[in-house]
PDB file of N, CA and C in Angstrom:
ATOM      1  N   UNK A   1      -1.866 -10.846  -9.698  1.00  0.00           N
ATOM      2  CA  UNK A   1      -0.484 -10.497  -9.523  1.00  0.00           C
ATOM      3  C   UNK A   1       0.128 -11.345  -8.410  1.00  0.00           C
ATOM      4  N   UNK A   2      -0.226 -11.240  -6.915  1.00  0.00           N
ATOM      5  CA  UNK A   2      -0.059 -11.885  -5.880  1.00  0.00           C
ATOM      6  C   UNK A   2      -0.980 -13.065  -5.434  1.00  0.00           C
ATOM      7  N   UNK A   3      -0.736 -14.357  -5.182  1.00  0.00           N
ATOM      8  CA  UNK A   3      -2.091 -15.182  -4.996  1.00  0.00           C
ATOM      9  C   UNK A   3      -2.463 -14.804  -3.509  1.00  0.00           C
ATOM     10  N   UNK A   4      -3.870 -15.197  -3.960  1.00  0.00           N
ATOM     11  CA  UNK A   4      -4.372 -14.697  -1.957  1.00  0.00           C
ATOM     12  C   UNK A   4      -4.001 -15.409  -1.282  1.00  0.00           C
ATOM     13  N   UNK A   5      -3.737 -14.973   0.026  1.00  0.00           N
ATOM     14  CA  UNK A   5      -3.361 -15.495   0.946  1.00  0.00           C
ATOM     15  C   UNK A   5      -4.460 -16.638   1.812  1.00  0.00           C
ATOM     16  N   UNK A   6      -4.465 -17.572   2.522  1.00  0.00           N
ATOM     17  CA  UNK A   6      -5.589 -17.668   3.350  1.00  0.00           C
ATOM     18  C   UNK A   6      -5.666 -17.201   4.799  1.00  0.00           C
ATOM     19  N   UNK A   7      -3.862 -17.155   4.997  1.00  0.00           N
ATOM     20  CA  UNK A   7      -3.338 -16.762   6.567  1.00  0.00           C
ATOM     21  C   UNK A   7      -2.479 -15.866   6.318  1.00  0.00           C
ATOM     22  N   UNK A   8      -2.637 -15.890   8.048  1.00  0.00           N
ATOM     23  CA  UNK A   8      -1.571 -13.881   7.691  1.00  0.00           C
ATOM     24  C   UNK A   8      -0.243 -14.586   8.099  1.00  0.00           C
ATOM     25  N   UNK A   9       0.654 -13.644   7.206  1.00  0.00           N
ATOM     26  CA  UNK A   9       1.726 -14.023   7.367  1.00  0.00           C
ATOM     27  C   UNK A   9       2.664 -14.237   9.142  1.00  0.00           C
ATOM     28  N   UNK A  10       3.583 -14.776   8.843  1.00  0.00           N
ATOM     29  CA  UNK A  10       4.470 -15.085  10.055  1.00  0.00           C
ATOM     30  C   UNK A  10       4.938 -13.825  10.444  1.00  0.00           C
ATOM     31  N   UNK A  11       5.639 -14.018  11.852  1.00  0.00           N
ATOM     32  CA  UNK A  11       6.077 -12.421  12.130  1.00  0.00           C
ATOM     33  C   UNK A  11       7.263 -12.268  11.341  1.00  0.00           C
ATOM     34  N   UNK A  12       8.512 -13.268  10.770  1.00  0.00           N
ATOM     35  CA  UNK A  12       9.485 -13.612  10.686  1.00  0.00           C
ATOM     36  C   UNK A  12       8.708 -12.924   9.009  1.00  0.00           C
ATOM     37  N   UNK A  13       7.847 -13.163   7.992  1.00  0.00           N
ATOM     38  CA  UNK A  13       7.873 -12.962   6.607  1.00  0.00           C
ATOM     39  C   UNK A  13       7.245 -11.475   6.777  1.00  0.00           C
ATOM     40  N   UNK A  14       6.584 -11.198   7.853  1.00  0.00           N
ATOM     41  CA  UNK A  14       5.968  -9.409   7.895  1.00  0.00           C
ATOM     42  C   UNK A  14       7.488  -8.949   7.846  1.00  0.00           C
ATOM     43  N   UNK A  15       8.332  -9.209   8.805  1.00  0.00           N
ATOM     44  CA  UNK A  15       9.174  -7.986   8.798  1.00  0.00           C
ATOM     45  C   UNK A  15       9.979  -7.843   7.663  1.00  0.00           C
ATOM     46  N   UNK A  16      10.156  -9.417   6.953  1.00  0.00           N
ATOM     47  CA  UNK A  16      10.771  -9.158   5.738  1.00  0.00           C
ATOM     48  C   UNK A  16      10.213  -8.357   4.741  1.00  0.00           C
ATOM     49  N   UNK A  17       9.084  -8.438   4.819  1.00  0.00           N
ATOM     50  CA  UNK A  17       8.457  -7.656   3.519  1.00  0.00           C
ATOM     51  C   UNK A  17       8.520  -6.439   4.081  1.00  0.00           C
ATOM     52  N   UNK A  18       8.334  -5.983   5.420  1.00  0.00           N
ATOM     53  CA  UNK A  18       8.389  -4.136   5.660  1.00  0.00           C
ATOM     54  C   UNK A  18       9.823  -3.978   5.345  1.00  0.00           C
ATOM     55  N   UNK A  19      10.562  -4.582   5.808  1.00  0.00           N
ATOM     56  CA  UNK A  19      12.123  -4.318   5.075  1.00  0.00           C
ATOM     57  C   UNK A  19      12.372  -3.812   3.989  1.00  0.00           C
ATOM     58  N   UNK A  20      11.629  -4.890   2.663  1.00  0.00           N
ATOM     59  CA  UNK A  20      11.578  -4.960   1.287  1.00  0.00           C
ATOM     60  C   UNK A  20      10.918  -3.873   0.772  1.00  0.00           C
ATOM     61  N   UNK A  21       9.641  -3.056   1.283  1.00  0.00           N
ATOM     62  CA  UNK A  21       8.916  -2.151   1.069  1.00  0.00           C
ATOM     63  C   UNK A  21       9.928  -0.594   1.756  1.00  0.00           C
ATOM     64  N   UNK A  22      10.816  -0.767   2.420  1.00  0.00           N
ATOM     65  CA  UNK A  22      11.676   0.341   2.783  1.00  0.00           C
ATOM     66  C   UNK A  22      12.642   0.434   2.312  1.00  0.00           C
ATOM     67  N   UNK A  23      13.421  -1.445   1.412  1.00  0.00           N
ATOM     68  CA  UNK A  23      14.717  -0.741   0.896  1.00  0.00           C
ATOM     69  C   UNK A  23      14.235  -0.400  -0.898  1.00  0.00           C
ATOM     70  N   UNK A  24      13.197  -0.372  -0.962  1.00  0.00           N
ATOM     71  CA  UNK A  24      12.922  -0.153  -2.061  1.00  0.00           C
ATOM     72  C   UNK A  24      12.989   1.743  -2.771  1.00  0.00           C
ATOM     73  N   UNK A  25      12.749   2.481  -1.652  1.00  0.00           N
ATOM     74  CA  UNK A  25      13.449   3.643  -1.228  1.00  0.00           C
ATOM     75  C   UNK A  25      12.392   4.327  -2.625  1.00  0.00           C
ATOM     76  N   UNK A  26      10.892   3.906  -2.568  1.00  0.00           N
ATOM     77  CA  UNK A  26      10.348   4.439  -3.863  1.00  0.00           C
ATOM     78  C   UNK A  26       8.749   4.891  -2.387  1.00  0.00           C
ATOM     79  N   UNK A  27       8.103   5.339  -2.942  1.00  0.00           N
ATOM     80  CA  UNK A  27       7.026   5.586  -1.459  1.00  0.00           C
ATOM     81  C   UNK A  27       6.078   4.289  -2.007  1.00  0.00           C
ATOM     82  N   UNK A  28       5.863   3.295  -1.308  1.00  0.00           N
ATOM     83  CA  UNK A  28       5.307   1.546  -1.190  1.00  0.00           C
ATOM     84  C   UNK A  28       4.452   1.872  -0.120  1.00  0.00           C
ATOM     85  N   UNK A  29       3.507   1.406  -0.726  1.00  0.00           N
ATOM     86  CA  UNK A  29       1.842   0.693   0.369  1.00  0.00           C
ATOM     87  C   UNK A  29       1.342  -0.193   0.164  1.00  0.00           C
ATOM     88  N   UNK A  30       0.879  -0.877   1.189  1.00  0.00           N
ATOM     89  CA  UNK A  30       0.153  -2.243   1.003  1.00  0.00           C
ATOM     90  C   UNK A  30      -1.053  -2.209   1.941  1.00  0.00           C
ATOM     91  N   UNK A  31      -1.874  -2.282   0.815  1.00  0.00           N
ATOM     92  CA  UNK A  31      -3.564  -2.214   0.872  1.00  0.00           C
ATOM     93  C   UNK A  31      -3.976  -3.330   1.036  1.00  0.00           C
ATOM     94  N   UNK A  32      -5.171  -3.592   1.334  1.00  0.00           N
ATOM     95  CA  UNK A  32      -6.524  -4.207   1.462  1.00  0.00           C
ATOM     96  C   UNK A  32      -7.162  -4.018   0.132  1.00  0.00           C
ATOM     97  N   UNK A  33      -8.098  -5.297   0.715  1.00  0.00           N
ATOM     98  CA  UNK A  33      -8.557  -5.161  -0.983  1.00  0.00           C
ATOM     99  C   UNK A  33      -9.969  -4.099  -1.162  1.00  0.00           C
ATOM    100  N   UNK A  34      -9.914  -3.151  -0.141  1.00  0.00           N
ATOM    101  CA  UNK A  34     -10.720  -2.160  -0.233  1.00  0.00           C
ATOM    102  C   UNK A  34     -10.304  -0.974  -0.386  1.00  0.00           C
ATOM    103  N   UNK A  35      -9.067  -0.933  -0.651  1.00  0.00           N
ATOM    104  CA  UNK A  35      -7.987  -0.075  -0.898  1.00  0.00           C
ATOM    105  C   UNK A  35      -7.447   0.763   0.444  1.00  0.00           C
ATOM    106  N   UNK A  36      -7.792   0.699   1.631  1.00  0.00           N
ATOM    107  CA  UNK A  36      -7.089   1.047   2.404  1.00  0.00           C
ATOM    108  C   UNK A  36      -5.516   0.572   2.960  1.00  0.00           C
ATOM    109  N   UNK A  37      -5.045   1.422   3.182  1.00  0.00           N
ATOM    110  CA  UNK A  37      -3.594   1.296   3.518  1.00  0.00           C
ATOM    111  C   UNK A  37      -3.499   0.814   4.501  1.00  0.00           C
ATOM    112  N   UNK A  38      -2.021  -0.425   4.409  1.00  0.00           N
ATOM    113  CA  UNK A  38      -1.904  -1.200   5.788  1.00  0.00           C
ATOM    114  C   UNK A  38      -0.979  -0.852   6.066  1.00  0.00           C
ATOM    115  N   UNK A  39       0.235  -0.611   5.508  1.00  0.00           N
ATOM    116  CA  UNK A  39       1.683  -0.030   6.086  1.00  0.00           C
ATOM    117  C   UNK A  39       1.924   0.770   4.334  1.00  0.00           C
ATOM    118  N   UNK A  40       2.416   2.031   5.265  1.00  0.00           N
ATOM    119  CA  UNK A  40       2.965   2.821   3.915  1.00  0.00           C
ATOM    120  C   UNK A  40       4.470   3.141   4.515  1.00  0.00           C
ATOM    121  N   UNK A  41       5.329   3.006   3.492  1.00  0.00           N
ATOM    122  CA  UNK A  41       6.579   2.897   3.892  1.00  0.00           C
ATOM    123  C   UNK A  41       7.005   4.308   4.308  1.00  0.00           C
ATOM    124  N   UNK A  42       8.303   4.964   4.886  1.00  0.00           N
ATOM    125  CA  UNK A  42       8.783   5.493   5.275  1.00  0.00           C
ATOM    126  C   UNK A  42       9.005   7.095   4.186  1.00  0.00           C
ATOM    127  N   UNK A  43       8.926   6.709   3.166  1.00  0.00           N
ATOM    128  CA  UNK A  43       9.524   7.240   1.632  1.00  0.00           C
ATOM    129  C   UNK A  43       8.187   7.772   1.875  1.00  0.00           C
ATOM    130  N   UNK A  44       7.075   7.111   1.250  1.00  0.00           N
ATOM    131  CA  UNK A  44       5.974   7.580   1.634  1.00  0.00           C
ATOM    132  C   UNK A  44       5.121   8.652   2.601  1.00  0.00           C
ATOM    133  N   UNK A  45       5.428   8.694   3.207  1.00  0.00           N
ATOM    134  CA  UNK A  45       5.017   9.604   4.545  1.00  0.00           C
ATOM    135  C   UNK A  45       6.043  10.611   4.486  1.00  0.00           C
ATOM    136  N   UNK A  46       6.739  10.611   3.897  1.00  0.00           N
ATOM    137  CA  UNK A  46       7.898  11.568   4.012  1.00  0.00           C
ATOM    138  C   UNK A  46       7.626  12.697   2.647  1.00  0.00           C
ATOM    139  N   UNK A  47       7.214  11.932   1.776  1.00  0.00           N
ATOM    140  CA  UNK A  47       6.318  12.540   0.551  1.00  0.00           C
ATOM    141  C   UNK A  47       5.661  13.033   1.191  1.00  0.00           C
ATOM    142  N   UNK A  48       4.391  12.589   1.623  1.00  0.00           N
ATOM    143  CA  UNK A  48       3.071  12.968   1.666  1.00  0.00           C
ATOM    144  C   UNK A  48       3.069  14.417   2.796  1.00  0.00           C
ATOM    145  N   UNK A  49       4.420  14.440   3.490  1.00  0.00           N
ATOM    146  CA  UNK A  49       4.645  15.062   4.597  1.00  0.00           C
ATOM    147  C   UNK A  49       3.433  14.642   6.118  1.00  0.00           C
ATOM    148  N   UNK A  50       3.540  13.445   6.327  1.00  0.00           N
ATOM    149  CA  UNK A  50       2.532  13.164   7.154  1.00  0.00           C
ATOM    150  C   UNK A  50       3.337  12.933   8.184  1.00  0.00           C
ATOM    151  N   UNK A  51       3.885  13.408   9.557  1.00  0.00           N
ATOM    152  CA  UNK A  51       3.994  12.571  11.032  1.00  0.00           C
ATOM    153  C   UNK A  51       3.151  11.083  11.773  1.00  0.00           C
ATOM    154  N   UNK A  52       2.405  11.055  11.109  1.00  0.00           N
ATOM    155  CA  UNK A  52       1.335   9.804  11.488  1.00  0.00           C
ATOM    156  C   UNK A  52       1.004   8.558  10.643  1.00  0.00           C
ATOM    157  N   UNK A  53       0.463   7.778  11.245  1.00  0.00           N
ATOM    158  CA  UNK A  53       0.350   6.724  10.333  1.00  0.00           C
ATOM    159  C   UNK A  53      -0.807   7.124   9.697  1.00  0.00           C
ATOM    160  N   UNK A  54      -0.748   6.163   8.297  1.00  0.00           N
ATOM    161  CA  UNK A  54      -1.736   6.285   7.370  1.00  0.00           C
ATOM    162  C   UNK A  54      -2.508   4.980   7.091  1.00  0.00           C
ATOM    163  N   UNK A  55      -2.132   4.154   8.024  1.00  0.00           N
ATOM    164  CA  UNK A  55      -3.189   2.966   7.996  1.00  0.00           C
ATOM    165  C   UNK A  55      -4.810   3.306   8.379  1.00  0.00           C
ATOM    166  N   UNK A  56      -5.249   2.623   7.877  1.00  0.00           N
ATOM    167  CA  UNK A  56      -6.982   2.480   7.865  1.00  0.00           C
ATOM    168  C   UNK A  56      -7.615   3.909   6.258  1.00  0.00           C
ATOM    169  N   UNK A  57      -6.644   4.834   6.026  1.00  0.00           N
ATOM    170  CA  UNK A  57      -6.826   5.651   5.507  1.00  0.00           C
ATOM    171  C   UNK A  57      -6.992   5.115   4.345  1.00  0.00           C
ATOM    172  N   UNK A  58      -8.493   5.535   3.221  1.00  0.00           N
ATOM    173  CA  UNK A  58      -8.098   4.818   1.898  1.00  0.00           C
ATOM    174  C   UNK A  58      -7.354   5.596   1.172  1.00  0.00           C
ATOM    175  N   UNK A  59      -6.411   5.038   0.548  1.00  0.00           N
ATOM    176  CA  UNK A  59      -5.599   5.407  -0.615  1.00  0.00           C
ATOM    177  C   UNK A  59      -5.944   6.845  -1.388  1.00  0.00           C
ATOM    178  N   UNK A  60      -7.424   6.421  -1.649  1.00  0.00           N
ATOM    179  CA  UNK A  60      -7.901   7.372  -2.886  1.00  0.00           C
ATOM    180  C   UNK A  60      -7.776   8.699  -2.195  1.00  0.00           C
ATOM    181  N   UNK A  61      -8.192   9.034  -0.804  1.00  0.00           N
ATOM    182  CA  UNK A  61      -7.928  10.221  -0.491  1.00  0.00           C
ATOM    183  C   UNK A  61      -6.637  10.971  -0.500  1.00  0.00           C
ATOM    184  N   UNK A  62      -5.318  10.019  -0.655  1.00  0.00           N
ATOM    185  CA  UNK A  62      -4.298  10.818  -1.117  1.00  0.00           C
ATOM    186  C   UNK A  62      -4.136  11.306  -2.474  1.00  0.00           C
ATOM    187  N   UNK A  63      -4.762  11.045  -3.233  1.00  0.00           N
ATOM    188  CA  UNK A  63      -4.702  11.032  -4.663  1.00  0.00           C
ATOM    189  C   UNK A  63      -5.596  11.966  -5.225  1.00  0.00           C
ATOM    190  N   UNK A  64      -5.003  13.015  -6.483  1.00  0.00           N
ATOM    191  CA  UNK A  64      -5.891  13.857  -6.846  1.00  0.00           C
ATOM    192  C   UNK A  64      -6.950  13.625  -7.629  1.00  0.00           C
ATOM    193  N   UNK A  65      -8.145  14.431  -7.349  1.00  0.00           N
ATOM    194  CA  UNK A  65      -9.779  13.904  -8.025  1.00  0.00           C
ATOM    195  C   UNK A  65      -9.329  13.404  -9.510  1.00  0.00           C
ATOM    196  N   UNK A  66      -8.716  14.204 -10.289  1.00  0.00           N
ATOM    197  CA  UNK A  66      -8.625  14.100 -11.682  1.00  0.00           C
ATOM    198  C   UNK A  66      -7.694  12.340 -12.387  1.00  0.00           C
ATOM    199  N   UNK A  67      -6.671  11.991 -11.082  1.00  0.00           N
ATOM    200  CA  UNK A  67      -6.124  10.641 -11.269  1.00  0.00           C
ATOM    201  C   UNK A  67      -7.000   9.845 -10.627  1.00  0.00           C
ATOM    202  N   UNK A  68      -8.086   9.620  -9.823  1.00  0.00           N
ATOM    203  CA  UNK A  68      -8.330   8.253  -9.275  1.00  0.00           C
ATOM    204  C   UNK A  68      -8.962   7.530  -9.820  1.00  0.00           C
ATOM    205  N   UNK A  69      -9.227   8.025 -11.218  1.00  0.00           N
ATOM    206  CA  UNK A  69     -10.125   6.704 -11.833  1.00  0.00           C
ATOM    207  C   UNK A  69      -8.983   6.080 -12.926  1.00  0.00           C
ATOM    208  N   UNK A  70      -8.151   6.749 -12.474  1.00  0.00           N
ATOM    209  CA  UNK A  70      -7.155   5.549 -13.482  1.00  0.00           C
ATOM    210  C   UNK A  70      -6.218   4.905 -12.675  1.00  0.00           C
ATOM    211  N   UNK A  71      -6.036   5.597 -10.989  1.00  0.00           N
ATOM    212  CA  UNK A  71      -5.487   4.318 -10.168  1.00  0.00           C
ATOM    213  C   UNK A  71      -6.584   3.529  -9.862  1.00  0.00           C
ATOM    214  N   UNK A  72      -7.386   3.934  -9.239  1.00  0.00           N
ATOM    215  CA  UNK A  72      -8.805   2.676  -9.257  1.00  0.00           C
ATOM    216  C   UNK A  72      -8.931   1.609 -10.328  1.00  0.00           C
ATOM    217  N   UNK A  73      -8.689   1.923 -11.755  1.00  0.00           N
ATOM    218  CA  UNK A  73      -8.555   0.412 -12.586  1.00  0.00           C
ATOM    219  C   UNK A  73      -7.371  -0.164 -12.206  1.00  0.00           C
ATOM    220  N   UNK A  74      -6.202   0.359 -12.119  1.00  0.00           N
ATOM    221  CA  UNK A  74      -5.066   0.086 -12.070  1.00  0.00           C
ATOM    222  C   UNK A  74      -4.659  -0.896 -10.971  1.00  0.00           C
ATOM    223  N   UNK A  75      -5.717  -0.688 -10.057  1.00  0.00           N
ATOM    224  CA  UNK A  75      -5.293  -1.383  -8.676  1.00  0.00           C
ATOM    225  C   UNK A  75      -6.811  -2.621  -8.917  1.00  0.00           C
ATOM    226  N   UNK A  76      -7.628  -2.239  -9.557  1.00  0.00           N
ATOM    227  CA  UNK A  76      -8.548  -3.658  -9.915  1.00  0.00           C
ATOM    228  C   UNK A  76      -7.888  -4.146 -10.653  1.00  0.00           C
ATOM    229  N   UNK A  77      -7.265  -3.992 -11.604  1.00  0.00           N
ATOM    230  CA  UNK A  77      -6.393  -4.857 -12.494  1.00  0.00           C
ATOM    231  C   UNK A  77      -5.623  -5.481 -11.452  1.00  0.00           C
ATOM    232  N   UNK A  78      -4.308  -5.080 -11.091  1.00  0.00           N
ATOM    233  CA  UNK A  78      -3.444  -6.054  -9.903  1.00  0.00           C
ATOM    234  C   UNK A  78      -4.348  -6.790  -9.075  1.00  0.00           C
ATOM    235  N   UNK A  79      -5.301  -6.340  -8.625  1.00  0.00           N
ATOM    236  CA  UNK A  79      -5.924  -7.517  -7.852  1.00  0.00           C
ATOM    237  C   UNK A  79      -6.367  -8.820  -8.316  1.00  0.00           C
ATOM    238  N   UNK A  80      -6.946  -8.420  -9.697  1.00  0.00           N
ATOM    239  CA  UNK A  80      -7.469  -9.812 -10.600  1.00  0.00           C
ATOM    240  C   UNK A  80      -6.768  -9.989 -10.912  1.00  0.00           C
ATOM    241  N   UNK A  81      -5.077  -9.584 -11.382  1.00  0.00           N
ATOM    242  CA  UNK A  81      -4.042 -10.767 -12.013  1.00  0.00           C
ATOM    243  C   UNK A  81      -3.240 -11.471 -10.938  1.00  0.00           C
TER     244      UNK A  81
END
């Protein structure tokens, strides 16, 4: 979906994309490719009803037992395309 990166982005393209991930006004996270969360947007946490950040947290633990094996392909798929 996204090509890998080799470097981390500039400070100038991070903030654009946390921008982009907040005016998107849908709940947006951006993981690792171990599925932990690196920034979950604002929408997000506001769902989840969390006060705290949810970085380092993996994903799957927000998600109920009965869906994670169909976000788990779902998110191996985006990674390999």
């Amino acid at each position: 979906m996204f090509p890998e990166r080799s470097e981390p982005l500039s400070a100038i393209a991070h903030i654009r994309l946390i921008s982009l991930m907040e005016a998107a006004g849908d709940a947006v996270f951006q993981l690792n490719k171990k599925g932990e969360i690196l920034y979950a947007s604002k929408r997000a946490t506001d769902m989840i009803g969390c006060s705290e950040s949810l970085a380092g947290l993996p994903l799957s633990e927000l998600i109920s037992l009965a869906d994670r094996l169909a976000i788990a392909v779902a998110l191996n798929q985006a990674v390999e395309s």
